[in-house]
Protein backbone atom coordinates (compact mmCIF):
# COMPACT_ATOMS: atom_id res chain seq x y z
CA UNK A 1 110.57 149.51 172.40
CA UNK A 2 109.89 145.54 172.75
CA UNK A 3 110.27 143.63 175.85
CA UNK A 4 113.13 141.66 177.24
CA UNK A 5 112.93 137.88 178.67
CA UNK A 6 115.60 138.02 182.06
CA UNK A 7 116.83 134.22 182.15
CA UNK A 8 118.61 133.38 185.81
CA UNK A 9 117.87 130.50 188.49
CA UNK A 10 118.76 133.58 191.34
CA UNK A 11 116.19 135.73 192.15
CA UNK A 12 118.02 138.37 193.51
CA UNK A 13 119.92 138.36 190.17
CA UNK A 14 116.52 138.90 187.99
CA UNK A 15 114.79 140.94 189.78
CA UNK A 16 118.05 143.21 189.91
CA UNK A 17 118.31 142.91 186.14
CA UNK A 18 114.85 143.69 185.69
CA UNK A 19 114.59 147.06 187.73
CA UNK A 20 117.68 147.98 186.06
CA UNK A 21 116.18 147.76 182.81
CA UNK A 22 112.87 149.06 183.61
CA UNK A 23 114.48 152.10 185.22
CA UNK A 24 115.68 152.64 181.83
CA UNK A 25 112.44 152.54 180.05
CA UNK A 26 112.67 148.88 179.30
CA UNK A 27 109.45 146.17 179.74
CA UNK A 28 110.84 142.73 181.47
CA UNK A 29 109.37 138.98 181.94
CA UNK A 30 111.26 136.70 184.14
CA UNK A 31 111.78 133.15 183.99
CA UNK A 32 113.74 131.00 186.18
CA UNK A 33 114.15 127.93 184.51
CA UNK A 34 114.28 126.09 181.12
CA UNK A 35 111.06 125.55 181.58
CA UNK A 36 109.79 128.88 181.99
CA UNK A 37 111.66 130.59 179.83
CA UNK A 38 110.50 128.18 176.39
CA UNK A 39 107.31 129.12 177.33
CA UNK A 40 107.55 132.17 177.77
CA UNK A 41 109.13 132.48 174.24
CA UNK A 42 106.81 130.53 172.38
CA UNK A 43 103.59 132.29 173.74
CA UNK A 44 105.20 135.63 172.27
CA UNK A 45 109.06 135.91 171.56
CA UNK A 46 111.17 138.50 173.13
CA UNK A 47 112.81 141.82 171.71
CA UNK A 48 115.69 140.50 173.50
CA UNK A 49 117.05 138.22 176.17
CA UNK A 50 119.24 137.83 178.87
CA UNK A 51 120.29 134.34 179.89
CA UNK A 52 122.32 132.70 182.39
CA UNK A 53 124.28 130.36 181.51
CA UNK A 54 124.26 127.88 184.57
CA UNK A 55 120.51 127.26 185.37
CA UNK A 56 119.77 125.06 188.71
CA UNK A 57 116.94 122.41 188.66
CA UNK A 58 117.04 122.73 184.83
CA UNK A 59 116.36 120.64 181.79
CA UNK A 60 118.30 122.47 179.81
CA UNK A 61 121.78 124.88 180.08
CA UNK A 62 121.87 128.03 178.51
CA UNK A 63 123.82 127.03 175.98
CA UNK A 64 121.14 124.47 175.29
CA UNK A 65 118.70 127.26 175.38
CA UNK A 66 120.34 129.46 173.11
CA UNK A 67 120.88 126.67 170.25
CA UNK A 68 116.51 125.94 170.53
CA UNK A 69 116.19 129.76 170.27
CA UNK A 70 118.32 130.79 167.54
CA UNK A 71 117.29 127.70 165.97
CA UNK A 72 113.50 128.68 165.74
CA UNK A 73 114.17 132.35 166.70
CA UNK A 74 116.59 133.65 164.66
CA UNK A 75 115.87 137.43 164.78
CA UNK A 76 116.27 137.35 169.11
CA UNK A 77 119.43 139.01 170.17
CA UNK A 78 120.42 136.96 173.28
CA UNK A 79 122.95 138.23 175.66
CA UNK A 80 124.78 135.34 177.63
CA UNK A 81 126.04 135.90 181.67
CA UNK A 82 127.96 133.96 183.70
CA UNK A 83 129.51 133.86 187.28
CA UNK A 84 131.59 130.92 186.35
CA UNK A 85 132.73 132.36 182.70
CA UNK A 86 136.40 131.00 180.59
CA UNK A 87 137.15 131.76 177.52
CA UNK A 88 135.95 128.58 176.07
CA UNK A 89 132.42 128.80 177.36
CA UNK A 90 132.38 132.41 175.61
CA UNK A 91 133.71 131.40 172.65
CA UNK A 92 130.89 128.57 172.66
CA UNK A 93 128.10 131.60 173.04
CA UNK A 94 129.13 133.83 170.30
CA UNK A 95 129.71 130.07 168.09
CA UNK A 96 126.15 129.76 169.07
CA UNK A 97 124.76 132.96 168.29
CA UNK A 98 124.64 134.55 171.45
CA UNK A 99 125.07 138.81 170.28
CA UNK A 100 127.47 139.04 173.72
CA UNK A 101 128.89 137.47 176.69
CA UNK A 102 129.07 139.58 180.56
CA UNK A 103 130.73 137.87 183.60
CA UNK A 104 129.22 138.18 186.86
CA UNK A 105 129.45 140.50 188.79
CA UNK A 106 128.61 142.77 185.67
CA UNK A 107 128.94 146.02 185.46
CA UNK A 108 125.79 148.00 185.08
CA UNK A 109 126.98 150.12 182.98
CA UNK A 110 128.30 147.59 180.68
CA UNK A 111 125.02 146.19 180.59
CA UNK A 112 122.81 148.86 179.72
CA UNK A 113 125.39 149.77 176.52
CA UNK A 114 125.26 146.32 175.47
CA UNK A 115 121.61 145.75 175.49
CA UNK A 116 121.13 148.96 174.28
CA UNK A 117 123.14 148.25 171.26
CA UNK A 118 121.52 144.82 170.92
CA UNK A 119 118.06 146.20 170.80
CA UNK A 120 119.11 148.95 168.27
CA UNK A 121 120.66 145.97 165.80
CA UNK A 122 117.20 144.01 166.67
CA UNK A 123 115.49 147.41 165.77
CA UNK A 124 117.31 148.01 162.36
CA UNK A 125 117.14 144.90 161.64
CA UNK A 126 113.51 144.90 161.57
CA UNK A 127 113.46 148.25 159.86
CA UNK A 128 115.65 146.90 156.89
CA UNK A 129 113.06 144.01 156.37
CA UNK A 130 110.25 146.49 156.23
CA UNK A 131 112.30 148.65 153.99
CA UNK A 132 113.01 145.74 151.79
CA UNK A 133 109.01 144.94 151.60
CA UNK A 134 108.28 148.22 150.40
CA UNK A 135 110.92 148.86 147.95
CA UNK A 136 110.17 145.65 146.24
CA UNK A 137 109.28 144.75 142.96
CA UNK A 138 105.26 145.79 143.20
CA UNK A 139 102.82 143.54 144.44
CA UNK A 140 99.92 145.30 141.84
CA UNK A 141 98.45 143.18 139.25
CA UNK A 142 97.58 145.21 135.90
CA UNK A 143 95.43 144.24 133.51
CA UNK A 144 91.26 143.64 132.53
CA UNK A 145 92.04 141.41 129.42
CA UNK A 146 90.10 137.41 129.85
CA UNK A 147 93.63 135.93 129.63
CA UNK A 148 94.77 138.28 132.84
CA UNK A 149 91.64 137.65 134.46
CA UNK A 150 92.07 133.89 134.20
CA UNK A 151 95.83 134.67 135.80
CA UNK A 152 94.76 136.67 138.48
CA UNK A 153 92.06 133.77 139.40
CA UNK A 154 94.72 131.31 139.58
CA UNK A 155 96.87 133.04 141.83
CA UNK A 156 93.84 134.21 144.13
CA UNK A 157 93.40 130.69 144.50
CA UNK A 158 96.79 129.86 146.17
CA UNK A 159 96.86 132.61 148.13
CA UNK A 160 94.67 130.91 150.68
CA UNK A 161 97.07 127.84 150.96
CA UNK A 162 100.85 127.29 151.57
CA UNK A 163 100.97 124.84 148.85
CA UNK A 164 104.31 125.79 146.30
CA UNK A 165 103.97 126.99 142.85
CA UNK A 166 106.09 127.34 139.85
CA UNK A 167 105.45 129.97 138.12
CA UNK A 168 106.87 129.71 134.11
CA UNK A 169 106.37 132.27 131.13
CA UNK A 170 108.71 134.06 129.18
CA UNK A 171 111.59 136.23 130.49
CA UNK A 172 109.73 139.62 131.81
CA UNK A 173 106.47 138.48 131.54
CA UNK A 174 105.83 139.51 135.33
CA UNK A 175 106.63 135.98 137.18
CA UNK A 176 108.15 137.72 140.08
CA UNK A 177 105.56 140.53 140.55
CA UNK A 178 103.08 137.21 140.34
CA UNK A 179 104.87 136.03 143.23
CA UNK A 180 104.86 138.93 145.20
CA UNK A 181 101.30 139.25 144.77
CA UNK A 182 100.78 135.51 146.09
CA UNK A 183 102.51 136.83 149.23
CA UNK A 184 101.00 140.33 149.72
CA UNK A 185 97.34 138.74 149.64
CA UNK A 186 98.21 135.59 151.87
CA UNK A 187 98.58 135.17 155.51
CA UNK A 188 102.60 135.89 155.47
CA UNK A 189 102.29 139.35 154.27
CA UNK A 190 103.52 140.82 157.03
CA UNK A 191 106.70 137.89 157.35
CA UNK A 192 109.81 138.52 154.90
CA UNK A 193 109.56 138.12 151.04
CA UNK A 194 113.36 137.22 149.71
CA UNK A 195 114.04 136.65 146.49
CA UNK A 196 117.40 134.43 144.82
CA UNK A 197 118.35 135.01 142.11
CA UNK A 198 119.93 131.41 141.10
CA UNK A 199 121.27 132.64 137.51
CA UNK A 200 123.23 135.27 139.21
CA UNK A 201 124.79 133.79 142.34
CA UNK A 202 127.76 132.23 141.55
CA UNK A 203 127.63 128.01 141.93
CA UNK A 204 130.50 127.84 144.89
CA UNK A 205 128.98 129.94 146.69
CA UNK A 206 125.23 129.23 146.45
CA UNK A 207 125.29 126.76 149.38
CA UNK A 208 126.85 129.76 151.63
CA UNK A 209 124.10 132.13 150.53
CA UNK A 210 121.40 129.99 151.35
CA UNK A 211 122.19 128.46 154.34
CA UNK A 212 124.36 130.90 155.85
CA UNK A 213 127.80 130.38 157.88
CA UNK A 214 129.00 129.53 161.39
CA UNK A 215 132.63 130.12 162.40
CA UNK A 216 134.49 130.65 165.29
CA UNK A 217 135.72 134.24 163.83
CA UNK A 218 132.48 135.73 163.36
CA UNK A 219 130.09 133.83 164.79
CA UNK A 220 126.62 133.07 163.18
CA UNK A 221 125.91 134.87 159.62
CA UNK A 222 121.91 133.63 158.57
CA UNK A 223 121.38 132.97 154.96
CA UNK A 224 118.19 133.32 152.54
CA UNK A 225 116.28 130.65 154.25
CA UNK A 226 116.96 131.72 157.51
CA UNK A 227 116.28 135.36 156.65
CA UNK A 228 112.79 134.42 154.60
CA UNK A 229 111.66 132.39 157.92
CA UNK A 230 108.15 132.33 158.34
CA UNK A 231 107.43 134.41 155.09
CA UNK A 232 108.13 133.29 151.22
CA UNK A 233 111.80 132.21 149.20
CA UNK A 234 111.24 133.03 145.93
CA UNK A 235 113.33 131.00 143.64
CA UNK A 236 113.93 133.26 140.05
CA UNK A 237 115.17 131.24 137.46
CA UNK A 238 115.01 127.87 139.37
CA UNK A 239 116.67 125.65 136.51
CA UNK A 240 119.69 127.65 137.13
CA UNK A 241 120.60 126.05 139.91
CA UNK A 242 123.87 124.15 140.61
CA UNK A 243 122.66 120.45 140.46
CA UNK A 244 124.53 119.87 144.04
CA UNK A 245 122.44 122.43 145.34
CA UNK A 246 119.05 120.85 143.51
CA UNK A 247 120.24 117.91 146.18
CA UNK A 248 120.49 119.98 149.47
CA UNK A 249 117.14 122.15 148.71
CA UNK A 250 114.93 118.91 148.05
CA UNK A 251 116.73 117.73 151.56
CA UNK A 252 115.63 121.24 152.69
CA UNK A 253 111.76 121.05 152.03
CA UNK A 254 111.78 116.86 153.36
CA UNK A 255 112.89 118.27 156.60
CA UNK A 256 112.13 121.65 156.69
CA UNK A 257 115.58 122.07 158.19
CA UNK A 258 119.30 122.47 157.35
CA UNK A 259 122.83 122.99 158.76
CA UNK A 260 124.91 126.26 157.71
CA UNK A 261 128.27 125.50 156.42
CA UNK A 262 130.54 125.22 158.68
CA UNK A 263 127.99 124.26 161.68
CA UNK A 264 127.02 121.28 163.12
CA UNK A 265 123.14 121.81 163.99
CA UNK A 266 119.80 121.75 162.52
CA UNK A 267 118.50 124.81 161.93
CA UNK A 268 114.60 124.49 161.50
CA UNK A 269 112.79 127.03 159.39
CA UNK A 270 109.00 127.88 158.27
CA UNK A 271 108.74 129.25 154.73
CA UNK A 272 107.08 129.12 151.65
CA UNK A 273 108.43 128.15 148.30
CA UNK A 274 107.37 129.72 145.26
CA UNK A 275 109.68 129.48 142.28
CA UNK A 276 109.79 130.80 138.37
CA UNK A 277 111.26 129.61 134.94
CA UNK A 278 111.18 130.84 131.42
CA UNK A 279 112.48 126.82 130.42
CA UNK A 280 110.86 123.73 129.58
CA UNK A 281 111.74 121.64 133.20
CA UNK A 282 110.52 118.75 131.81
CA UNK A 283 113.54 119.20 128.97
CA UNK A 284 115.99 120.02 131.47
CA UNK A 285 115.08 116.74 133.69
CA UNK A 286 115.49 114.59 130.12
CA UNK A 287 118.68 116.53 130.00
CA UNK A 288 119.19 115.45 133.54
CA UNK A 289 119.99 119.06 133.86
CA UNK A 290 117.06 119.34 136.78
CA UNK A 291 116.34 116.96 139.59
CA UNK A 292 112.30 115.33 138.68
CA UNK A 293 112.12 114.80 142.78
CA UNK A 294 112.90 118.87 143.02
CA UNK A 295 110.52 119.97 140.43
CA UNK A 296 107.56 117.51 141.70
CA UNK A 297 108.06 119.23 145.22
CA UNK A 298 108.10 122.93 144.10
CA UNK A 299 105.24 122.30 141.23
CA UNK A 300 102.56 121.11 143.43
CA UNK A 301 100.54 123.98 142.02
CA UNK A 302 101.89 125.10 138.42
CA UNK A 303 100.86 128.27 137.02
CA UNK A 304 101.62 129.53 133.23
CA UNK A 305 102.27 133.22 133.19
CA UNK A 306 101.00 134.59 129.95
CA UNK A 307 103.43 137.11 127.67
CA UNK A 308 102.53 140.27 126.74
CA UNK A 309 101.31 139.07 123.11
CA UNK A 310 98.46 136.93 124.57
CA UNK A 311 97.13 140.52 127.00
CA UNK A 312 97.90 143.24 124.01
CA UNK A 313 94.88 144.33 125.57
CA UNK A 314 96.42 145.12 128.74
CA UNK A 315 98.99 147.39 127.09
CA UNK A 316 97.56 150.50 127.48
CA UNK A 317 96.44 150.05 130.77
CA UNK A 318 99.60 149.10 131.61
CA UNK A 319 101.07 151.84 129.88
CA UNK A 320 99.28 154.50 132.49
CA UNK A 321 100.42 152.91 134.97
CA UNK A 322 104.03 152.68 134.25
CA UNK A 323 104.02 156.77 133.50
CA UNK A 324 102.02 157.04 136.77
CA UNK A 325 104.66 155.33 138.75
CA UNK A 326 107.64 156.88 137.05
CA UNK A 327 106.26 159.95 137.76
CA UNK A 328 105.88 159.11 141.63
CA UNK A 329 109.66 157.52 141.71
CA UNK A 330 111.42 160.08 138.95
CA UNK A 331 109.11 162.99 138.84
CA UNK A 332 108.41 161.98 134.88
CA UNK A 333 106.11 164.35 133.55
CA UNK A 334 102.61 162.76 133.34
CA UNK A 335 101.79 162.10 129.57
CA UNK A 336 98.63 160.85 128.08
CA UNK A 337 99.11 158.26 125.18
CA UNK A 338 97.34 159.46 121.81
CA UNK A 339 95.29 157.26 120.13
CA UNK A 340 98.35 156.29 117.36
CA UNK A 341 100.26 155.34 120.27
CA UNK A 342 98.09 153.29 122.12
CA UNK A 343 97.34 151.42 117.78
CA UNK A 344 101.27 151.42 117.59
CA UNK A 345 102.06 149.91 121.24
CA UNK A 346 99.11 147.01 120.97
CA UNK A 347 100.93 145.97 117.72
CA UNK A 348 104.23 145.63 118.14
CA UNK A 349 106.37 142.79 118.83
CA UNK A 350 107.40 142.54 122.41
CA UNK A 351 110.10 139.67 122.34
CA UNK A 352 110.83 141.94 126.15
CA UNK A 353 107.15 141.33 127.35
CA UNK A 354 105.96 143.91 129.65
CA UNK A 355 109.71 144.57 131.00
CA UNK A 356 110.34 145.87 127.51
CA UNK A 357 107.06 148.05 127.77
CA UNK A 358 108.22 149.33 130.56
CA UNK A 359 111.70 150.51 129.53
CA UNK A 360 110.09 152.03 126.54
CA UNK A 361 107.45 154.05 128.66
CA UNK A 362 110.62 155.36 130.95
CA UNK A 363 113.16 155.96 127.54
CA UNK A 364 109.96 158.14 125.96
CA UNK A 365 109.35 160.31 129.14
CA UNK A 366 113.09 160.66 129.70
CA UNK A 367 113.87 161.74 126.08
CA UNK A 368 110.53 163.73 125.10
CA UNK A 369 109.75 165.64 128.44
CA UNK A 370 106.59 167.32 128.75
CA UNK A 371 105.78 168.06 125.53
CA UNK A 372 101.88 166.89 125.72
CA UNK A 373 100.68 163.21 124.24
CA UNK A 374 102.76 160.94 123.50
CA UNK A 375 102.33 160.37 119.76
CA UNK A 376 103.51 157.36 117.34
CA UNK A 377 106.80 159.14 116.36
CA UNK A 378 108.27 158.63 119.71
CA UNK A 379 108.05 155.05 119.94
CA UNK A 380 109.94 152.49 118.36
CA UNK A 381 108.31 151.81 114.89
CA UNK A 382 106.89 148.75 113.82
CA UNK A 383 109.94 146.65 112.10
CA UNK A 384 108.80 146.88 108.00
CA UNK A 385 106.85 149.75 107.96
CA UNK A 386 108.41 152.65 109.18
CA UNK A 387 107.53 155.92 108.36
CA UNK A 388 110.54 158.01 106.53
CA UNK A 389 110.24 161.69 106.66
CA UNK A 390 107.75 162.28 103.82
CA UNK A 391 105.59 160.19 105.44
CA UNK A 392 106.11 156.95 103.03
CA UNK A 393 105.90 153.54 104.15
CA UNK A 394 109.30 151.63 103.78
CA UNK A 395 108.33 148.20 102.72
CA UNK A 396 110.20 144.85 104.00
CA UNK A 397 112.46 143.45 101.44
CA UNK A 398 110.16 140.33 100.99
CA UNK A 399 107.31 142.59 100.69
CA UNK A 400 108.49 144.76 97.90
CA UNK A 401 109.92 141.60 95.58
CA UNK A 402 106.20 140.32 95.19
CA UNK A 403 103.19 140.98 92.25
CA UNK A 404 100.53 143.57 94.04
CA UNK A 405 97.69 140.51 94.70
CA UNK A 406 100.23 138.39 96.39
CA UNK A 407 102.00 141.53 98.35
CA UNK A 408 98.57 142.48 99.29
CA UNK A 409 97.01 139.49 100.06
CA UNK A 410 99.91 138.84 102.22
CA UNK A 411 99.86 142.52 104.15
CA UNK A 412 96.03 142.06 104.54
CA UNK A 413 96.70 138.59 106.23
CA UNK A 414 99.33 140.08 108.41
CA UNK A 415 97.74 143.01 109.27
CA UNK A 416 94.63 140.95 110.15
CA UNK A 417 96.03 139.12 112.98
CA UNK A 418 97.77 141.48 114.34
CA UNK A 419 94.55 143.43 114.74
CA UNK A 420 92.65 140.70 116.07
CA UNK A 421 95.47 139.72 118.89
CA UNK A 422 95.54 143.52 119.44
CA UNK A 423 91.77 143.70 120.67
CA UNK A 424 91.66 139.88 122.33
CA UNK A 425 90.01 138.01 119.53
CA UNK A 426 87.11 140.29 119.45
CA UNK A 427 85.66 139.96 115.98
CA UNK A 428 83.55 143.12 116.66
CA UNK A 429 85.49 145.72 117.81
CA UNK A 430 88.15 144.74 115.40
CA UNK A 431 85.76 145.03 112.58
CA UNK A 432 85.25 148.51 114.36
CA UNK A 433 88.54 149.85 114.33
CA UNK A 434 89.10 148.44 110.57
CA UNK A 435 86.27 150.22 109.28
CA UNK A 436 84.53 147.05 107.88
CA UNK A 437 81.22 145.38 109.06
CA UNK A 438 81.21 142.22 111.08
CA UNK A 439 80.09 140.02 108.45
CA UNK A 440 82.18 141.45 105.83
CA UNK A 441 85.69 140.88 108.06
CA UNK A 442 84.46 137.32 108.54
CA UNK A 443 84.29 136.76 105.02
CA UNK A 444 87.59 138.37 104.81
CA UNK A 445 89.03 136.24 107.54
CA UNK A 446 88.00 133.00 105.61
CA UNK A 447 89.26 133.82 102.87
CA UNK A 448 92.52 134.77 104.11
CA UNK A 449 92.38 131.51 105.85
CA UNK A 450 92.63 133.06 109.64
CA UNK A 451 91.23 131.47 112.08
CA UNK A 452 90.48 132.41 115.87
CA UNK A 453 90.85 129.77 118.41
CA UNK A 454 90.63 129.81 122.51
CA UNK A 455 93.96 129.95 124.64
CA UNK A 456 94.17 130.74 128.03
CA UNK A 457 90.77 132.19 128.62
CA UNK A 458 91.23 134.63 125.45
CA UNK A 459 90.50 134.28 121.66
CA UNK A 460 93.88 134.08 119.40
CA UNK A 461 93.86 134.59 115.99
CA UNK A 462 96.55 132.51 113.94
CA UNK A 463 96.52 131.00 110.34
CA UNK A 464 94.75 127.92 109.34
CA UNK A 465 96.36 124.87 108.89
CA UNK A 466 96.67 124.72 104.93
CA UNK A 467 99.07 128.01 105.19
CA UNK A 468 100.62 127.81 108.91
């Protein structure tokens, strides 16, 4: 149930408090000054507290009190009593953050209903954090290809550290899972993971969203950095935000502090930055589109998230597990992938990356049931060469217009590299699945003028210079 820190320079008063609450099933500390009570909330922070607002012998008021505590304890509900209460000094509590305001004498009663409901919002919100963790984007990293591997290494690295990272690759190339995975393996896995989307929240408002809102009318409302304290803000799409904003946040990670909107105090927060971009930042700060200050403090550690192109290897692997997880969140049938499948799906063109794989995994279990493998004439075909229903090849309109030697020169070129990128640059289990011998595709290969080079940990086959 969580314990509750009783705040009051009278004895009488917290002790009465106290047996009151542990009469209802409750577990109480005391304190009886500023003093105290900091300490007590440092050493290990309350479920919830109760704090007078007129402390004797005191550094600090209550008021005073309940700014340092909201300010590096957001999630405490704190309850606010008062023999000497007006209007103004409850106004000033709620301002403040306080969850309620009771005027001595109180009414027992009243005071077991409102810590009771207090505790319950401190319990849900908990809940919804949890909630949030495990319905997230998943933290599992797919993949055995060198170019994964060589991924994976990089972000084991960081893990251990608090150091940012940007994160850029194409658009659904897996930057956020990346992220998520930084945070699941590092010390703030069990602290909040929130995610902001700065493409999709709108400019006037992005201020609001991040650093929350304090009014008279309703009080204290936390934003994203409040709400990711002591955990990870993920920035998606960081050149997307509003250049005022680009000012406030590179204020924000100086400090390590910020005011809401509307409010007057610092608010002081521990978190983690990790960010993501499919652009070029160094274009956008020529542009003067991006601040150079920002992206130096959020790319201490940069890390290139490959596409789906340079891992084909990955794809069926990846492909298993996207029908093994539809089948846990949709009840999809479970479908193996038949050998023309798997050739088919490691050479296509995946402009989508492996959010594109994914939708395709989900539209052929959705559309074909449980009808056994899932077969090359359920996927999208290859643009070029797709099968009509005699079984004959449609040829491109390029293709077709040229003399045989140069149309097949050309398709045995093509074909080629696509192989080779298919299986990772491996000459010999291309040469394998081409029916040729090693020496003979290398002969091949230099003829055609393709040449395999390393990127990113993994070979890449591409044309020569004389016909790129």
């Amino acid at each position: 149930m969580g314990d509750i820190l009783i705040v009051d320079d009278e004895r009488d008063i917290r002790e009465l408090i106290s047996d009151i609450l542990q009469d209802e099933g409750y577990g109480t500390r005391l304190a009886a000054n500023s003093t105290e009570c900091m300490s007590e909330v440092k050493n290990d922070p309350p479920a919830l507290m109760v704090l007078d607002i007129w402390l004797k012998d005191s550094e600090m008021d209550g008021i005073d009190i309940l700014k340092a505590v909201k300010r590096d304890y957001p999630g405490i509900p704190i309850i606010i009593i008062s023999g000497h209460g007006t209007i103004e000094i409850a106004v000033a509590a709620i301002k403040q953050g306080a969850y309620d305001y009771i005027e001595k004498p109180f009414n027992i009663d009243q005071l077991i209903v409102v810590i009771g409901r207090a505790m319950e919002t401190s319990r849900l919100r908990r809940e919804n954090l949890e909630l949030r963790r495990r319905d997230a984007v998943p933290t599992e990293m797919i993949g055995s290809s060198a170019t994964f591997k060589t991924l994976r290494s990089n972000l084991e690295k960081v893990t251990r550290s608090n150091g940012r990272v940007m994160l850029s690759g194409p658009a659904g190339s897996g930057k956020e899972v990346a992220a998520r995975f930084i945070h699941a393996q590092s010390n703030r896995a069990e602290a909040p993971f929130v995610s902001v989307s700065s493409a999709s929240i709108e400019p006037d408002r992005m201020e609001e969203v991040l650093f929350g809102r304090e009014s008279v009318e309703r009080g204290i409302e936390p934003g994203l950095l409040e709400q990711a304290d002591g955990g990870v803000l993920f920035f998606d799409e960081v050149a997307d935000m509003p250049s005022g904003t680009q000012s406030k946040i590179l204020r924000v990670l100086v400090e390590q502090a910020f005011q809401r909107v509307g409010g007057n105090d610092k608010v002081r927060v521990d978190i983690r930055v990790i960010s993501s971009t499919t652009r070029d930042l160094d274009t956008e700060i020529a542009a003067g589109r991006f601040r150079q200050e920002l992206f130096h403090r959020l790319s201490v550690v940069p890390i290139a998230v490959p596409s789906l192109d340079e891992r084909r290897e990955d794809i069926p692997e990846l492909a298993e597990h996207f029908i093994d997880g539809f089948n846990k969140s949709q009840g999809l049938p479970i479908r193996k992938l038949s050998e023309d499948a798997v050739a088919l799906l490691q050479t296509m063109i995946w402009p989508g990356n492996v959010r594109q794989l994914k939708n395709v995994i989900e539209r052929v279990l959705i559309l074909g049931g449980d009808r056994g493998e899932i077969t090359a004439a359920e996927l999208p075909s290859a643009e070029g060469a797709a099968p009509d229903e005699d079984g004959r090849v449609v040829l491109s309109g390029s293709l077709a217009t040229l003399p045989l030697r140069e149309a097949r020169e050309l398709f045995e070129r093509e074909y080629l590299l696509t192989q080779i990128n298919r299986f990772g640059g491996n000459i010999s289990r291309t040469a394998n699945f081409v029916g040729m011998e090693r020496s003979a595709l290398h002969r091949k290969l230099k003829s055609l003028n393709v040449v395999t080079t390393n990127k990113q940990g993994s070979r890449v086959a591409h044309l020569g210079e004389a016909d790129a």
